[in-house]
C-alpha atoms as a PDB file:
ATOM      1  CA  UNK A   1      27.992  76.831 -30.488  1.00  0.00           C
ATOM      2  CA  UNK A   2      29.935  76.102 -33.728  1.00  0.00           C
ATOM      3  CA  UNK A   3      27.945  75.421 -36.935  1.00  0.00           C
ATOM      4  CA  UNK A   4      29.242  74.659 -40.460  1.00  0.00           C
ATOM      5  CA  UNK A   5      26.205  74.271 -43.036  1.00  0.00           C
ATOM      6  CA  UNK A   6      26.588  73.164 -47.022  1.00  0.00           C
ATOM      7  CA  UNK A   7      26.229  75.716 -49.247  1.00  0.00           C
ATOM      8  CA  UNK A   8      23.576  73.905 -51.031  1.00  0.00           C
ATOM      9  CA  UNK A   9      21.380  73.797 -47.703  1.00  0.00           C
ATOM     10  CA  UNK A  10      22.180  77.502 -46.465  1.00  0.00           C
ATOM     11  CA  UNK A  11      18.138  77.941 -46.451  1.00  0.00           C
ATOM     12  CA  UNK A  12      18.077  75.527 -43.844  1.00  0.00           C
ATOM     13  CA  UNK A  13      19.703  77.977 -41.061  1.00  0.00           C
ATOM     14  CA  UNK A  14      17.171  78.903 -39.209  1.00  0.00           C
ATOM     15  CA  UNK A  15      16.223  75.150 -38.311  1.00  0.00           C
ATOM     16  CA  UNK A  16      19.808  74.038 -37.945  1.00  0.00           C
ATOM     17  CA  UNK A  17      20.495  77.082 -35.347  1.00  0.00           C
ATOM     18  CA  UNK A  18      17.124  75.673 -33.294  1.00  0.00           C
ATOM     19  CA  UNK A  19      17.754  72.189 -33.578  1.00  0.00           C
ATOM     20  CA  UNK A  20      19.748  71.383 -30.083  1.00  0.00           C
ATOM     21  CA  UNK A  21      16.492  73.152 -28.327  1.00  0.00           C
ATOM     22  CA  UNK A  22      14.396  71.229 -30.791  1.00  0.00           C
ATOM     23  CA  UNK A  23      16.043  67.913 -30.982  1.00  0.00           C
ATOM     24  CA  UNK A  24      14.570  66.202 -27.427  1.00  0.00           C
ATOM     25  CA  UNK A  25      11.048  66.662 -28.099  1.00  0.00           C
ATOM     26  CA  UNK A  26      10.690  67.094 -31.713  1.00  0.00           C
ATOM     27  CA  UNK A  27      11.154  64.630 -34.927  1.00  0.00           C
ATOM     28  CA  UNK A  28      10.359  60.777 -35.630  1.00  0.00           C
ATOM     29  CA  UNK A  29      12.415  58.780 -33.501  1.00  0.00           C
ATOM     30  CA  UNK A  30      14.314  56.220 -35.876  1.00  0.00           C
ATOM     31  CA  UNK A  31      17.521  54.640 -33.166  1.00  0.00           C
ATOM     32  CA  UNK A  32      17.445  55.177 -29.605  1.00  0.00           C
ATOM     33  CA  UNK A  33      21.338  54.230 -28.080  1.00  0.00           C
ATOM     34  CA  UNK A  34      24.904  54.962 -27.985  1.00  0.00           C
ATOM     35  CA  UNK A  35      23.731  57.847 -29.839  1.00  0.00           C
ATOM     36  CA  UNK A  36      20.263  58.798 -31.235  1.00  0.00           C
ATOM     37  CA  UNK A  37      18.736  59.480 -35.175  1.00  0.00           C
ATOM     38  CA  UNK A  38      15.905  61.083 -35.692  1.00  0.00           C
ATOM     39  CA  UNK A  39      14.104  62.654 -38.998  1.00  0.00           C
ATOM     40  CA  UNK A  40      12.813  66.085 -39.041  1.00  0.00           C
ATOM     41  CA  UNK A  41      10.767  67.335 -42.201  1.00  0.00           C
ATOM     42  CA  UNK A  42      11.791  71.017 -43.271  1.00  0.00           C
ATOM     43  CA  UNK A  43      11.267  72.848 -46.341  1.00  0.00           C
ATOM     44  CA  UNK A  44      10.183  69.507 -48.364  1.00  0.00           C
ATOM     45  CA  UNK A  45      13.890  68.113 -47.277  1.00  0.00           C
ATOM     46  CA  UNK A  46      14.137  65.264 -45.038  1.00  0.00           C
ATOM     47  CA  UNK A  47      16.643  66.115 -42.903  1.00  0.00           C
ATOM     48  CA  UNK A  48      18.673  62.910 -40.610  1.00  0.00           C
ATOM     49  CA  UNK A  49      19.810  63.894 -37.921  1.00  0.00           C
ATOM     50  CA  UNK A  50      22.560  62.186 -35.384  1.00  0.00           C
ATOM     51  CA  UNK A  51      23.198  63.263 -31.854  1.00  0.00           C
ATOM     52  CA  UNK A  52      26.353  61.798 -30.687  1.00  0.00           C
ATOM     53  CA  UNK A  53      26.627  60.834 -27.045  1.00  0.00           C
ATOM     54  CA  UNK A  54      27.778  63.083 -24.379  1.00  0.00           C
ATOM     55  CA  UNK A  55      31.402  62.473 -24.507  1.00  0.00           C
ATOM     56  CA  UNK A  56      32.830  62.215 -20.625  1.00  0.00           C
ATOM     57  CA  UNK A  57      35.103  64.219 -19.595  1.00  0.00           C
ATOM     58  CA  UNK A  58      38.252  63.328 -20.922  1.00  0.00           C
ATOM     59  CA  UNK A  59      36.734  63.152 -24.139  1.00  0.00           C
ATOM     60  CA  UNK A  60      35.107  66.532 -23.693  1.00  0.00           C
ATOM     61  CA  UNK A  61      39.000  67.765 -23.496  1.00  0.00           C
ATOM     62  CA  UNK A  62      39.811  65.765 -26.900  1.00  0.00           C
ATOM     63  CA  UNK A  63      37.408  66.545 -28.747  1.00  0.00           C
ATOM     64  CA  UNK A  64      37.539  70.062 -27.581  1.00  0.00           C
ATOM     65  CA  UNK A  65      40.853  70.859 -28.150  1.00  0.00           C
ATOM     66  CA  UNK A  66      42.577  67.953 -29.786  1.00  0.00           C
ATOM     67  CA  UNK A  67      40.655  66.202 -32.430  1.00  0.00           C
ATOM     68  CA  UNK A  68      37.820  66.855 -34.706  1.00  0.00           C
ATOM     69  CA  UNK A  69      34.945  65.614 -32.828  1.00  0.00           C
ATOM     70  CA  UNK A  70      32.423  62.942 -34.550  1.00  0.00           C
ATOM     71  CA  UNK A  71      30.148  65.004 -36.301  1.00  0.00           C
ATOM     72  CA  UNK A  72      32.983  67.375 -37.760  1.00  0.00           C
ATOM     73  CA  UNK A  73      34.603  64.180 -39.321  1.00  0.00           C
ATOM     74  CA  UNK A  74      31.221  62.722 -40.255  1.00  0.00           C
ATOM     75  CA  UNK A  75      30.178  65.869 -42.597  1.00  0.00           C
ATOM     76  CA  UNK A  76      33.652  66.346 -43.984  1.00  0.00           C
ATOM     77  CA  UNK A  77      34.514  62.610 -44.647  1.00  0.00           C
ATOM     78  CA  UNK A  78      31.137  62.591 -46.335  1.00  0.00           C
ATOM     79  CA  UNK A  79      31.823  65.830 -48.386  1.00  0.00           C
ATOM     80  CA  UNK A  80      35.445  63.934 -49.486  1.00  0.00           C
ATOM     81  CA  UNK A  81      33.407  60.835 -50.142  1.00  0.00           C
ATOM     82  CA  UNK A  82      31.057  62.227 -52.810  1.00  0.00           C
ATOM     83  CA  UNK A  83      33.997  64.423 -54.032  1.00  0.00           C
ATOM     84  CA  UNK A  84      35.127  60.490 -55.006  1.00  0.00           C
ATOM     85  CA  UNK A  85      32.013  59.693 -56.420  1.00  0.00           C
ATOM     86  CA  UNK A  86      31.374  57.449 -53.573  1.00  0.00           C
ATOM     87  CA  UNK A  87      27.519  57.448 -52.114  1.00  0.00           C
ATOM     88  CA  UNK A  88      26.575  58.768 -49.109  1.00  0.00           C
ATOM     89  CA  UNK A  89      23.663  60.616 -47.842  1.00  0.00           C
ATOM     90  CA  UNK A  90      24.308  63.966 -48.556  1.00  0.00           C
ATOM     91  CA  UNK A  91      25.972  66.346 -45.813  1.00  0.00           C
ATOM     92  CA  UNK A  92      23.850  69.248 -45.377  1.00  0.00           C
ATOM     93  CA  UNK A  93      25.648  70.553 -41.661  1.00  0.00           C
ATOM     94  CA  UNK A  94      27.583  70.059 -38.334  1.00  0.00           C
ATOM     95  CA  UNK A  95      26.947  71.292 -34.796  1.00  0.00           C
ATOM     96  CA  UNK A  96      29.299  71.363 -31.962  1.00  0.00           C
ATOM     97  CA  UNK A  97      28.153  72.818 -28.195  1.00  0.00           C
ATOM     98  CA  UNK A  98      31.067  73.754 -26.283  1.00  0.00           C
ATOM     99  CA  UNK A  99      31.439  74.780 -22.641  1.00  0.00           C
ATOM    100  CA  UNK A 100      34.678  76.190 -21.293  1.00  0.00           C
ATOM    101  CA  UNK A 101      36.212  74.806 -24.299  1.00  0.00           C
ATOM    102  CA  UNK A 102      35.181  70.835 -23.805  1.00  0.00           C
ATOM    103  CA  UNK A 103      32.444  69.063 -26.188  1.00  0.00           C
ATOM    104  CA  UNK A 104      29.757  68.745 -24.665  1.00  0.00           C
ATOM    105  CA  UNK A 105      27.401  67.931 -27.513  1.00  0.00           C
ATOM    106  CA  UNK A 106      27.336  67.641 -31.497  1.00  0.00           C
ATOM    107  CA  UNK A 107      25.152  66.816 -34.183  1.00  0.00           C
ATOM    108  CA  UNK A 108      25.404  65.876 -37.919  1.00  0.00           C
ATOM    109  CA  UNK A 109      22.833  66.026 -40.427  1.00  0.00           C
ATOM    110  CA  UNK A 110      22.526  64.662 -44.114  1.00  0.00           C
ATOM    111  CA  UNK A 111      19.811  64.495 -46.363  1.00  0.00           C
ATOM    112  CA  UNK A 112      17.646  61.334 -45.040  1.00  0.00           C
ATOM    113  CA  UNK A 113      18.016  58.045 -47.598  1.00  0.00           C
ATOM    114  CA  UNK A 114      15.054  55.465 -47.617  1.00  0.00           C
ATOM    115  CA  UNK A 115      16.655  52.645 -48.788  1.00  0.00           C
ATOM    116  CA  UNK A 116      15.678  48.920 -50.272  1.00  0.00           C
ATOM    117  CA  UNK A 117      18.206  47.176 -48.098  1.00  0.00           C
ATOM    118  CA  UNK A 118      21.454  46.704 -45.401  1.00  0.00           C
ATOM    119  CA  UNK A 119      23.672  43.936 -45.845  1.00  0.00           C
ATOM    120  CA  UNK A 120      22.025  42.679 -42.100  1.00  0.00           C
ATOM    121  CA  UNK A 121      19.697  40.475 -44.213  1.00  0.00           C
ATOM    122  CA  UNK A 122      22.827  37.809 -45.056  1.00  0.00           C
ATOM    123  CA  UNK A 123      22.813  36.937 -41.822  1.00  0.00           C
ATOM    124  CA  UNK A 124      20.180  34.229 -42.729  1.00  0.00           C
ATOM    125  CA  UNK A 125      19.792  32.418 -45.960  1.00  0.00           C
ATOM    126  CA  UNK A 126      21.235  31.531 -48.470  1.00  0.00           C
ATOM    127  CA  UNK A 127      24.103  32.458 -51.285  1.00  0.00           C
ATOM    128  CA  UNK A 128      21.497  31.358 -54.492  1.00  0.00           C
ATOM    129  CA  UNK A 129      19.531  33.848 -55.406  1.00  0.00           C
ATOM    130  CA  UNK A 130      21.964  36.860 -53.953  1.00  0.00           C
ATOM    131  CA  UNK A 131      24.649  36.596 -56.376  1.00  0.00           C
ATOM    132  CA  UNK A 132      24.070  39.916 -57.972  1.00  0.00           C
ATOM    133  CA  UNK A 133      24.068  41.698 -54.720  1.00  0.00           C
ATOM    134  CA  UNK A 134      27.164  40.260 -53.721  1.00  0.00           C
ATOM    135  CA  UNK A 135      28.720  41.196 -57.050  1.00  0.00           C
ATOM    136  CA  UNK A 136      28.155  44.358 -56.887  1.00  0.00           C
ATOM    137  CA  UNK A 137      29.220  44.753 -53.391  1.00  0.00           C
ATOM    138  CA  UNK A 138      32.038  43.501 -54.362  1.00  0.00           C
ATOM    139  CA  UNK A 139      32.529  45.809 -56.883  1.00  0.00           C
ATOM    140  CA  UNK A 140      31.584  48.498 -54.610  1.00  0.00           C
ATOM    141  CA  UNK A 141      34.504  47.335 -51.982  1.00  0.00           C
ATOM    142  CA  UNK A 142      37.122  47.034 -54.805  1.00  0.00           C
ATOM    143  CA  UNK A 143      36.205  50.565 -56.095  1.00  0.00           C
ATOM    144  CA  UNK A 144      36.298  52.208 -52.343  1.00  0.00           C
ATOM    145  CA  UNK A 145      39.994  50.630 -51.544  1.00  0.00           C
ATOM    146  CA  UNK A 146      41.149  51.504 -54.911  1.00  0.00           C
ATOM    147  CA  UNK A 147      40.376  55.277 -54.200  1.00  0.00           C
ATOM    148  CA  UNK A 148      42.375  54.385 -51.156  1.00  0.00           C
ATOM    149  CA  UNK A 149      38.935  54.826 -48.898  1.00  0.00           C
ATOM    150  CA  UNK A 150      38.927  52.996 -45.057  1.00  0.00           C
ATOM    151  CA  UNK A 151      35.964  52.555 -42.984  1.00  0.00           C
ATOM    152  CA  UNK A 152      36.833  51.472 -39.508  1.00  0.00           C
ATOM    153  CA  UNK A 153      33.393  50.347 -39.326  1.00  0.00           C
ATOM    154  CA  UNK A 154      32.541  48.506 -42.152  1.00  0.00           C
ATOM    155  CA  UNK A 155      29.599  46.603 -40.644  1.00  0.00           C
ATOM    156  CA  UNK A 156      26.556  45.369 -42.054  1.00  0.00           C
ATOM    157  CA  UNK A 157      24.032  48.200 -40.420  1.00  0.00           C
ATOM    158  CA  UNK A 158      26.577  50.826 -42.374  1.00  0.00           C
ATOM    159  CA  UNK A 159      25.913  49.581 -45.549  1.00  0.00           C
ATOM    160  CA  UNK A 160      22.767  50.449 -47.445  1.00  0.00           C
ATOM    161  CA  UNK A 161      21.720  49.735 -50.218  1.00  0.00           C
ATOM    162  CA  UNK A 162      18.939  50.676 -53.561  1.00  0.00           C
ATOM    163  CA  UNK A 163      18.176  48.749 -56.345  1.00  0.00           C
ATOM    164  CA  UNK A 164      19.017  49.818 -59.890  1.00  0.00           C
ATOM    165  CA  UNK A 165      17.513  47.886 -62.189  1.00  0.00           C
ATOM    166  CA  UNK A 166      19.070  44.734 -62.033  1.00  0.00           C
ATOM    167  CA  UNK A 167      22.078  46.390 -60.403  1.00  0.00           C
ATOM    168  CA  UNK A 168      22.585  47.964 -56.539  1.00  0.00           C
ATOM    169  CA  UNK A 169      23.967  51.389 -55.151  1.00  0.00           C
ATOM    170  CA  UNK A 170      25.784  51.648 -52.150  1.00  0.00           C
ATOM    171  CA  UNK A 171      25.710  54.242 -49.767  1.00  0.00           C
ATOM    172  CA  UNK A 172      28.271  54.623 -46.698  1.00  0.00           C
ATOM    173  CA  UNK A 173      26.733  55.423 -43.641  1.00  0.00           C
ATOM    174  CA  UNK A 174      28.216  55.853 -39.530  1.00  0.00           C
ATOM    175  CA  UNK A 175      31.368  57.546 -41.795  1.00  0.00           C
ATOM    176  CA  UNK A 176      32.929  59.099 -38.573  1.00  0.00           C
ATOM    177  CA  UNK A 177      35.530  56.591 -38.355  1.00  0.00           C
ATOM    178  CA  UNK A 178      37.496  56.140 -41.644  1.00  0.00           C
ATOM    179  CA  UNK A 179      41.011  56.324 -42.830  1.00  0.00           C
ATOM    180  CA  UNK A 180      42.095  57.568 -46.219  1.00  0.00           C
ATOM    181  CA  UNK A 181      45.487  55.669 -47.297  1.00  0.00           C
ATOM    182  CA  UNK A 182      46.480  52.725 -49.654  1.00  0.00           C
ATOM    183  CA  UNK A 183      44.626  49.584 -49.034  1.00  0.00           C
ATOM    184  CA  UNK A 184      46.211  46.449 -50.221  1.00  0.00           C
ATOM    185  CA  UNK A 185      45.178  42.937 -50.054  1.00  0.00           C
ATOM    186  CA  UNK A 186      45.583  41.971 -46.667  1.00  0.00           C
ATOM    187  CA  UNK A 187      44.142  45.547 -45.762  1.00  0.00           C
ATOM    188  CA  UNK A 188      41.401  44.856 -47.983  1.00  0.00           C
ATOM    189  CA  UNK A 189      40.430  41.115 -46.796  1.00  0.00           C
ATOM    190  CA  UNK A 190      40.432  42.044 -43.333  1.00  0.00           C
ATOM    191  CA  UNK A 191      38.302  45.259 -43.725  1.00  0.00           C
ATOM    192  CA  UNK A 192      35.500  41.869 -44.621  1.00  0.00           C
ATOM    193  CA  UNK A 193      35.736  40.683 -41.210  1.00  0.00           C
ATOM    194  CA  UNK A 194      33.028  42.156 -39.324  1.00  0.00           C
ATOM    195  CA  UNK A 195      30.280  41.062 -42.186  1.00  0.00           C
ATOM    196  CA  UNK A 196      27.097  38.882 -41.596  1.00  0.00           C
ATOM    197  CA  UNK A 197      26.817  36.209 -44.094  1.00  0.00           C
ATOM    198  CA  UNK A 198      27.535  32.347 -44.349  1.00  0.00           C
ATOM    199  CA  UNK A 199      31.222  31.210 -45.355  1.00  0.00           C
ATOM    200  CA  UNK A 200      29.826  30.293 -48.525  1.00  0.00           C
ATOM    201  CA  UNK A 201      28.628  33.681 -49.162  1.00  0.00           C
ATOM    202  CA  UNK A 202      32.049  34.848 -48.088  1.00  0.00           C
ATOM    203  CA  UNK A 203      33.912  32.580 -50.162  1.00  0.00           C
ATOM    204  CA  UNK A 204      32.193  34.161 -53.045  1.00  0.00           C
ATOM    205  CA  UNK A 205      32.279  37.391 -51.831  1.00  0.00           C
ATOM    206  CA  UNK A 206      35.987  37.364 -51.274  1.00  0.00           C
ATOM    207  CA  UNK A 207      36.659  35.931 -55.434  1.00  0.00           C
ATOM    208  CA  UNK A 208      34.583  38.273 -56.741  1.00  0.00           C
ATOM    209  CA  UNK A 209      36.706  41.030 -54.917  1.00  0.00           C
ATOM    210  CA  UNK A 210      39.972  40.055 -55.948  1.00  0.00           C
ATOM    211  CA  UNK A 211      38.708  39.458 -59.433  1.00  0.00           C
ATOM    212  CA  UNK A 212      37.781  43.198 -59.330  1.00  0.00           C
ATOM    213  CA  UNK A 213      41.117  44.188 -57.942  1.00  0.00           C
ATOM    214  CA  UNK A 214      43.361  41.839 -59.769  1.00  0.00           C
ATOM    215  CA  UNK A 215      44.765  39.928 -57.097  1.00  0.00           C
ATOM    216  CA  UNK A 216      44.906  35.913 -56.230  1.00  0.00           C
ATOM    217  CA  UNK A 217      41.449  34.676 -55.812  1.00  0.00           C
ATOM    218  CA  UNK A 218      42.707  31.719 -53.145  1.00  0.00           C
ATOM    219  CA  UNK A 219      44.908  33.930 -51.336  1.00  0.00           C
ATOM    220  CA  UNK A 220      42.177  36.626 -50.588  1.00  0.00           C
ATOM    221  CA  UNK A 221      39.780  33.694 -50.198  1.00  0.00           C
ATOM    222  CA  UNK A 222      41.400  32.632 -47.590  1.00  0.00           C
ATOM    223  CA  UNK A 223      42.691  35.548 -46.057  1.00  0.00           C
ATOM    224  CA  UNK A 224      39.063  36.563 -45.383  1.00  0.00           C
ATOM    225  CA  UNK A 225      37.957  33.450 -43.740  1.00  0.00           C
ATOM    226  CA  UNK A 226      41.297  33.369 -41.068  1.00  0.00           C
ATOM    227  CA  UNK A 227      40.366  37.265 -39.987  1.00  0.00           C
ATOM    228  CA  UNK A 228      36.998  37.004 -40.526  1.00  0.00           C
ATOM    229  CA  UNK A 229      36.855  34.048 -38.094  1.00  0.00           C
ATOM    230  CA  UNK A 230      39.261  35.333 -35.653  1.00  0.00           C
ATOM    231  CA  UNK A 231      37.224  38.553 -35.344  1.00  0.00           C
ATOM    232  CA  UNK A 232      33.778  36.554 -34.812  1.00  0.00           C
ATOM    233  CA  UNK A 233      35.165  34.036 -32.396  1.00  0.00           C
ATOM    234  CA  UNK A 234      36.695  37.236 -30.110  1.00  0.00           C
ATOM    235  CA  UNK A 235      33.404  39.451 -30.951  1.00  0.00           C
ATOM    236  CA  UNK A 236      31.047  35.982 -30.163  1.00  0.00           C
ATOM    237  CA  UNK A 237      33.040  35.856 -26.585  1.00  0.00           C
ATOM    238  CA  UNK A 238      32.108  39.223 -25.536  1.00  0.00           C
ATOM    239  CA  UNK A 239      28.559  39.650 -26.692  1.00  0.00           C
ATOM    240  CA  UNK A 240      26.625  36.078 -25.276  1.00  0.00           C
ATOM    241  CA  UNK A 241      27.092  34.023 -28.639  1.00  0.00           C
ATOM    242  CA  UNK A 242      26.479  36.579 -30.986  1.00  0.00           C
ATOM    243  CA  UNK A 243      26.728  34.746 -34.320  1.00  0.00           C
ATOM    244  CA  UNK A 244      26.886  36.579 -38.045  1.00  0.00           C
ATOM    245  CA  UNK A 245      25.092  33.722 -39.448  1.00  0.00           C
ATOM    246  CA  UNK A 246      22.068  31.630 -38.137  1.00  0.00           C
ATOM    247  CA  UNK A 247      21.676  28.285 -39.836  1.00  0.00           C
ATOM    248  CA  UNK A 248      17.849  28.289 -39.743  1.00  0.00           C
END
């Protein structure tokens, strides 16, 4: 078993090195599928924890011998994130259970985030009265491209959000899958695709960004519709209907 702790959290050992025995009966349930979350409380820390599926076989060999598995890339992408002054929860360790070489289980655990809101709740609505959120996502987009920041998965679920006053922070969250390289405009629009929200709200959401990155408000407009709508007409096929807005 291969475990890689922060620093910061080093007084956390003894739980981390229990936690596989631990993890099936212990700790408040929060998502039960692909993979499962749970919370543990230790030492006054809440501590999130994410068991990734049992890989199959073939994927035992990858991530065994080939490529870092999930949780490895989870806790260092997050480290690298905050390194960027980019929220995330804050990686506290790793876990990886080998047999014969193969995965055949990991964890990752960050400091648990109770948070006002995802960006699931623009699935219904409408754009008056969410302006400011959208700005500041926005803002939040531009400034995660312009440090030349990726996430494969940027979904609604994996964006959280607190409020700030009258402003929002963002934290990144399922960070397992994420590319670090330049991200230009048609990079940028089509990393918008797989949002919830009306086209109005996208319309707005897509000026505001290339306001904040200097680029041609019409052309970015409109470069977000075209891939967001191919994406949701493909992704609507496959999952019954599935729709990222509901009318009423």
């Amino acid at each position: 078993m291969k475990i890689v702790i922060n620093p910061a959290y080093r007084h956390l050992e003894p739980f981390v090195r229990q936690l596989p025995r631990i993890f099936g009966k212990e700790g408040s349930l929060v998502y039960a599928g692909r993979n499962t979350i749970k919370v543990f409380e230790e030492k006054g820390i809440s501590v999130n924890v994410k068991s990734f599926r049992l890989p199959c076989f073939l994927n035992g060999i990858v991530y065994g011998f080939f490529r870092p598995s999930k949780a490895r890339r989870s806790y260092e992408y997050g480290l690298k994130l905050r390194a960027e002054n980019i929220l995330t929860p804050t990686p506290i360790a790793y876990i990886e259970q080998k047999r014969f070489g193969l995965l055949r289980g990991s964890y990752y655990l960050s400091a648990h985030l109770e948070y006002d809101g995802m960006l699931r709740e623009l699935r219904t609505g409408t754009l008056s009265g969410r302006e400011d959120l959208l700005r500041a996502f926005a803002r939040f987009t531009a400034e995660i491209h312009q440090h030349q920041i990726f996430h494969k998965d940027f979904s609604p679920g994996n964006i959280l959000y607190l409020r700030d006053g009258n402003d929002y922070r963002f934290y990144l969250v399922d960070i397992n899958r994420m590319k670090f390289c330049p991200v230009g405009m048609e990079k940028g629009c089509k990393n918008l695709q797989r949002l919830w929200g009306s086209e109005e709200m996208l319309r707005f959401l897509a000026r505001e960004y290339a306001r904040c990155r200097h680029m041609d408000a019409a052309d970015c407009e409109n470069l977000t519709l075209r891939h967001h709508r191919h994406f949701w007409k493909k992704y609507s096929a496959r999952h019954k209907g599935f729709l990222p807005y509901l009318d009423s």
